[in-house]
N, C-alpha and C. Protein backbone atom coordinates (compact mmCIF):
# COMPACT_ATOMS: atom_id res chain seq x y z
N UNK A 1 25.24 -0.25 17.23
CA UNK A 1 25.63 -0.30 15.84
C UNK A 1 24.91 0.82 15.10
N UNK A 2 26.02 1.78 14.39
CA UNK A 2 25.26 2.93 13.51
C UNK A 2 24.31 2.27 12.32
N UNK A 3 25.11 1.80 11.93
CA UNK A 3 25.22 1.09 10.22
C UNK A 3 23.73 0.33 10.14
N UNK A 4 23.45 0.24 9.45
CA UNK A 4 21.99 -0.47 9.18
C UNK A 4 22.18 -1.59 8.45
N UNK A 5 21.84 -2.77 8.97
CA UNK A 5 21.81 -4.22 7.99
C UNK A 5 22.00 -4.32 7.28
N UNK A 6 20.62 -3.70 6.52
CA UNK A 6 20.33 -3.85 5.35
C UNK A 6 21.10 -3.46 4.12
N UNK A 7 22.08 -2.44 4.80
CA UNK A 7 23.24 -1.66 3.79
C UNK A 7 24.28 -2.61 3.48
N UNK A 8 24.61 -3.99 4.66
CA UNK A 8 25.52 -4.80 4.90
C UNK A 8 25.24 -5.59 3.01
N UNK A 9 26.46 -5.67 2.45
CA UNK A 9 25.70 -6.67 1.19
C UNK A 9 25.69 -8.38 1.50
N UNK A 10 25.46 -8.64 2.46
CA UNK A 10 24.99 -9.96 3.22
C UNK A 10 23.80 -9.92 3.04
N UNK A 11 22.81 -8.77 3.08
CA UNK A 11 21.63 -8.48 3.44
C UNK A 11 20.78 -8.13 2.36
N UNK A 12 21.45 -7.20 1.19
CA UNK A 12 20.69 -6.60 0.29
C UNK A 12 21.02 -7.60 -0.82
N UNK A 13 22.22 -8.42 -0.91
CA UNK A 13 22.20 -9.19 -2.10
C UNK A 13 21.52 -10.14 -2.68
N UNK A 14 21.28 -11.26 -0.89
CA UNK A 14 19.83 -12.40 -1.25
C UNK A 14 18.49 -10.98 -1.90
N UNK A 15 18.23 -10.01 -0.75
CA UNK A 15 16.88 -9.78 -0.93
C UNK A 15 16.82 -8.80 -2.73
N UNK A 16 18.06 -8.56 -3.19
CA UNK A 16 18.25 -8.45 -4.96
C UNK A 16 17.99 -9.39 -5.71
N UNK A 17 18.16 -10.56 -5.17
CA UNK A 17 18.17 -11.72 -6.09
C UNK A 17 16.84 -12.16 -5.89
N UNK A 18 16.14 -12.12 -5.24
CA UNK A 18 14.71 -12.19 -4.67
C UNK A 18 13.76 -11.29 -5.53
N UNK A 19 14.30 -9.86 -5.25
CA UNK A 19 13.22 -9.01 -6.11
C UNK A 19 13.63 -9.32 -7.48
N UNK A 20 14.91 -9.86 -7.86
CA UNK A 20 14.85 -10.22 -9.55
C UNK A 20 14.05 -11.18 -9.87
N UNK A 21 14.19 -12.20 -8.81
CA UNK A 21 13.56 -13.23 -9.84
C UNK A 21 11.77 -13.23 -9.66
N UNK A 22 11.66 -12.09 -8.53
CA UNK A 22 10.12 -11.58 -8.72
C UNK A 22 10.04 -11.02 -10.17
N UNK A 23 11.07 -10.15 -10.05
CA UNK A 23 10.37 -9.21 -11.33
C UNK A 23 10.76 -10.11 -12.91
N UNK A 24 11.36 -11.28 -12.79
CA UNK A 24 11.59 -11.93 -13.93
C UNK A 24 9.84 -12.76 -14.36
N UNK A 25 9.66 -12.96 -13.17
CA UNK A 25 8.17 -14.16 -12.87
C UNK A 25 6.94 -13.11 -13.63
N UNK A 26 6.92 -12.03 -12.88
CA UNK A 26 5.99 -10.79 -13.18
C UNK A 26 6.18 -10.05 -14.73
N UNK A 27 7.15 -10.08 -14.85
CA UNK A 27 7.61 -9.74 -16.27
C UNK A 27 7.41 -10.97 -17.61
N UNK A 28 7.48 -11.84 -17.16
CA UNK A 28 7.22 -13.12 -17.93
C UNK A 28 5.54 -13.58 -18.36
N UNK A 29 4.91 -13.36 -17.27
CA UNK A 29 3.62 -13.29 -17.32
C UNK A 29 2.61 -12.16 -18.05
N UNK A 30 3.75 -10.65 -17.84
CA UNK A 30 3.26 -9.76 -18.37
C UNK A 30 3.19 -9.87 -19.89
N UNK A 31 4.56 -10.39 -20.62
CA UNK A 31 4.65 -10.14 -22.00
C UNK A 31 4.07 -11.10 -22.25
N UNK A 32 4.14 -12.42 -21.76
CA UNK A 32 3.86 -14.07 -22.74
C UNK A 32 1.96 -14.18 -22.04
N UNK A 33 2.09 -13.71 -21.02
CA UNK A 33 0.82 -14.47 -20.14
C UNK A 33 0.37 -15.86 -19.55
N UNK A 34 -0.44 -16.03 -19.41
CA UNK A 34 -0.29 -17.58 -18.08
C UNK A 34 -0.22 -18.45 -18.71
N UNK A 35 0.33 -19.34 -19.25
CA UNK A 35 0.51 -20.45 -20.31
C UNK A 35 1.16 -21.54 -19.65
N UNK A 36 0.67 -22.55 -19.61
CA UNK A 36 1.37 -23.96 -19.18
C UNK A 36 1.77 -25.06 -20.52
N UNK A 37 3.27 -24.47 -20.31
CA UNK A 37 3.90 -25.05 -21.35
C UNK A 37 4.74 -26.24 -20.74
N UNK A 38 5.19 -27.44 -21.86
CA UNK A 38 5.35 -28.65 -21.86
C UNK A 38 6.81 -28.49 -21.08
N UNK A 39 7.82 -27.54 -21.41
CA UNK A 39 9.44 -27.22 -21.06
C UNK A 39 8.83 -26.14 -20.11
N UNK A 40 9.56 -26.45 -19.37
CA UNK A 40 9.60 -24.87 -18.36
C UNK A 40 9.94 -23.41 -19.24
N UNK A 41 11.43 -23.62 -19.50
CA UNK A 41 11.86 -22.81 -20.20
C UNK A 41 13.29 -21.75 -19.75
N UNK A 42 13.52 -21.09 -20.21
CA UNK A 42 14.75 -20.53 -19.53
C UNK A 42 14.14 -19.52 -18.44
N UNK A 43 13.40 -18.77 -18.12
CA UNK A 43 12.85 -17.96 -17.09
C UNK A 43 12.87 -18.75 -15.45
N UNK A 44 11.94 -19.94 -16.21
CA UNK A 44 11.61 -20.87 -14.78
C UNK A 44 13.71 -21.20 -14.61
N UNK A 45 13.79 -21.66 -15.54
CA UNK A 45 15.66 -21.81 -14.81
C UNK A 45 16.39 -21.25 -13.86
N UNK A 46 16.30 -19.66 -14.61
CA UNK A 46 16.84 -18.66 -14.09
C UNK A 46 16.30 -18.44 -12.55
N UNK A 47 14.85 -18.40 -12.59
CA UNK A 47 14.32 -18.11 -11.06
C UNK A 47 14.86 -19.26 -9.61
N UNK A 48 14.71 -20.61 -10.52
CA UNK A 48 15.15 -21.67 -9.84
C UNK A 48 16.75 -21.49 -9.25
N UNK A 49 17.07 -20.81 -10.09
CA UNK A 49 18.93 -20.79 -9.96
C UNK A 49 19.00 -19.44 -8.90
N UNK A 50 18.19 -18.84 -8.50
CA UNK A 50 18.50 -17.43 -8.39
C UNK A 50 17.76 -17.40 -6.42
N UNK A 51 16.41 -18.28 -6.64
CA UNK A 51 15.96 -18.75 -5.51
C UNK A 51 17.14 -19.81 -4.40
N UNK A 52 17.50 -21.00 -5.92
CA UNK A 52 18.43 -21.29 -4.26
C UNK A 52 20.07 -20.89 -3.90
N UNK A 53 20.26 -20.02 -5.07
CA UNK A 53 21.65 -19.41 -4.85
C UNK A 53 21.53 -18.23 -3.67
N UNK A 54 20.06 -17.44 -3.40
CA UNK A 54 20.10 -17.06 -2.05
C UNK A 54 20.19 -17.34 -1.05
N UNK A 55 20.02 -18.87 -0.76
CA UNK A 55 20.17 -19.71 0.32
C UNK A 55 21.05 -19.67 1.22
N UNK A 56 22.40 -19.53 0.38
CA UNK A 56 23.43 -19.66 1.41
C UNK A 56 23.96 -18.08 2.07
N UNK A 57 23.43 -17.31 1.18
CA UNK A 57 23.99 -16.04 1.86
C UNK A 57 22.83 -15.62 2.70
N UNK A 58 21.51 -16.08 2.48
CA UNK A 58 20.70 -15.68 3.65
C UNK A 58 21.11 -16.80 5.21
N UNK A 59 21.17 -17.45 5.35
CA UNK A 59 21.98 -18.47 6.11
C UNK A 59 23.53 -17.82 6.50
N UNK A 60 24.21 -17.13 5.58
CA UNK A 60 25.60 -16.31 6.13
C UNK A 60 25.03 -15.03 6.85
N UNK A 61 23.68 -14.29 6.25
CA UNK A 61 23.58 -13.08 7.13
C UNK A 61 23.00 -14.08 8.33
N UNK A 62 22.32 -14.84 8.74
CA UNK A 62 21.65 -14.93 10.07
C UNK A 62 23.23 -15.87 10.91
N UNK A 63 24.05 -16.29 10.62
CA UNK A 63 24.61 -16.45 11.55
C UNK A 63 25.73 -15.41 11.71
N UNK A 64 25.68 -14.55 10.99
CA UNK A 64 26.89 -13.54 11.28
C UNK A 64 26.05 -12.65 12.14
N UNK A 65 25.15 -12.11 11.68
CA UNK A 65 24.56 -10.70 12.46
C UNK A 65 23.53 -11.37 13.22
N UNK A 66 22.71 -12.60 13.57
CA UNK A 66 21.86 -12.69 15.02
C UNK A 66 22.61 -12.65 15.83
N UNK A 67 23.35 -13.21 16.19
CA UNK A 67 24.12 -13.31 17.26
C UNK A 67 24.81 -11.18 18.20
N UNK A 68 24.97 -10.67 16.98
CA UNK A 68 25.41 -9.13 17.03
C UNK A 68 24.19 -8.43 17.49
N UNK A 69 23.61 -8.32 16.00
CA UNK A 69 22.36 -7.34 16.34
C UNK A 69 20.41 -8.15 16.21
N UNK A 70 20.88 -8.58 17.07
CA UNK A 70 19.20 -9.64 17.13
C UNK A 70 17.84 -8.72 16.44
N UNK A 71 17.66 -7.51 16.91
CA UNK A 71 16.41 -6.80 17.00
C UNK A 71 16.50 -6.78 15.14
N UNK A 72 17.36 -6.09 14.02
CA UNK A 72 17.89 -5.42 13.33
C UNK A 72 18.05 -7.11 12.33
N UNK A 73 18.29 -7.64 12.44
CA UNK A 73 18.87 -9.09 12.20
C UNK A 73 17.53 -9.58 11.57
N UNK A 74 16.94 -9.75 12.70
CA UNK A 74 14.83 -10.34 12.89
C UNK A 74 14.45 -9.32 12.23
N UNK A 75 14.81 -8.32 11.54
CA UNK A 75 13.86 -7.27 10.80
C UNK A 75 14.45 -7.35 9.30
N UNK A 76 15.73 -7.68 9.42
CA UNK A 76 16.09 -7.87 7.33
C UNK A 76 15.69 -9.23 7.50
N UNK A 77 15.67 -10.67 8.14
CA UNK A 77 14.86 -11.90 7.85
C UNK A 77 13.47 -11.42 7.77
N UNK A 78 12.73 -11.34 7.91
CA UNK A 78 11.21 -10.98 8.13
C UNK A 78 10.99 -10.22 6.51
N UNK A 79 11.93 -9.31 6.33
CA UNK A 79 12.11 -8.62 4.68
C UNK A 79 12.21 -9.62 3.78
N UNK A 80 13.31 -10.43 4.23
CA UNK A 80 13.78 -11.75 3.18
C UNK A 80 12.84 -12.88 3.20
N UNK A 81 12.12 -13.26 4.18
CA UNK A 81 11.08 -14.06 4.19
C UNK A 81 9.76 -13.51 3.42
N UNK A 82 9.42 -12.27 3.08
CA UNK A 82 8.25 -11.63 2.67
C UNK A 82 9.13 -11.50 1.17
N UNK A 83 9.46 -11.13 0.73
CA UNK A 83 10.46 -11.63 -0.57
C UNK A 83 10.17 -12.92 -1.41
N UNK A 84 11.09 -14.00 -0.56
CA UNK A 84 10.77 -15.63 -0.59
C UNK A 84 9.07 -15.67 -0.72
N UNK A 85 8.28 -15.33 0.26
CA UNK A 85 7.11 -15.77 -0.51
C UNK A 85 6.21 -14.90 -1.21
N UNK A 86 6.39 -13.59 -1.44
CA UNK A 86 6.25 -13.23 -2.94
C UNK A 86 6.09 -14.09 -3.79
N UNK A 87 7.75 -14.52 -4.02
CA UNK A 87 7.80 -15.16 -5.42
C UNK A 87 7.63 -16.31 -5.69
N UNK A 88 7.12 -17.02 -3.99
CA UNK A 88 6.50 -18.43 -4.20
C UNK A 88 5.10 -17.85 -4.46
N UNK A 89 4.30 -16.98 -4.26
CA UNK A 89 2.66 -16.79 -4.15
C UNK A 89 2.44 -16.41 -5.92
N UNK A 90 3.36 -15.32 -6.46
CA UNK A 90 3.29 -15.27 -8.10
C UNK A 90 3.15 -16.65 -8.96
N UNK A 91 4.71 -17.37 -8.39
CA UNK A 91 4.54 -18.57 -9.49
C UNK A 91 3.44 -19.39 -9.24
N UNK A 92 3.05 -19.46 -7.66
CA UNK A 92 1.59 -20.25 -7.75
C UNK A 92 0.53 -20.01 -8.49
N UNK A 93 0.32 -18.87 -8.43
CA UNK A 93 -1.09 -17.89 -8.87
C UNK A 93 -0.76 -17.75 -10.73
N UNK A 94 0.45 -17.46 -11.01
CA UNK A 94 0.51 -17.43 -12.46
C UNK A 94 0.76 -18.78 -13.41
N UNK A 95 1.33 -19.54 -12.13
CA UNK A 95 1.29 -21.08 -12.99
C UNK A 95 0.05 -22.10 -12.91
């Protein structure tokens, strides 16, 4: 296979929605700062909505392309897993 995974938008769309709702978490903290408020608020929504709406297309890239390109496959999961906990290690650390 020429083509690279990651170009596949199976591949780059979870790990977009991933770095957004990093940079929504990081951006939120930047302007407001660490505050534990009573409502979540619309940010925490958005991240919540954005975390498990990747779910299913990370789940569509691993059964479309492990099976094809295993080596290449195990290297955009491993991206998407370092992603995923990014933005679980921010909201820990900033909440």
């Amino acid at each position: 296979m020429n083509v690279s995974l990651i170009k596949q938008p199976s591949a780059w769309l979870p790990l977009a929605m991933s770095l957004t709702a990093l940079a929504l978490v990081l951006g939120h903290a930047a302007i407001y700062g660490v505050v534990h408020e009573a409502d979540e608020g619309a940010p925490a929504h958005i991240w919540q909505l954005l975390m498990v709406g990747h779910i299913p297309l990370v789940l569509f890239f691993a059964i479309k392309w492990l099976p094809r390109a295993p080596k290449q496959a195990l290297l955009v999961l491993a991206i998407l897993a370092g992603a995923l906990l990014a933005n679980f290690a921010a909201v820990f650390f900033l909440t």
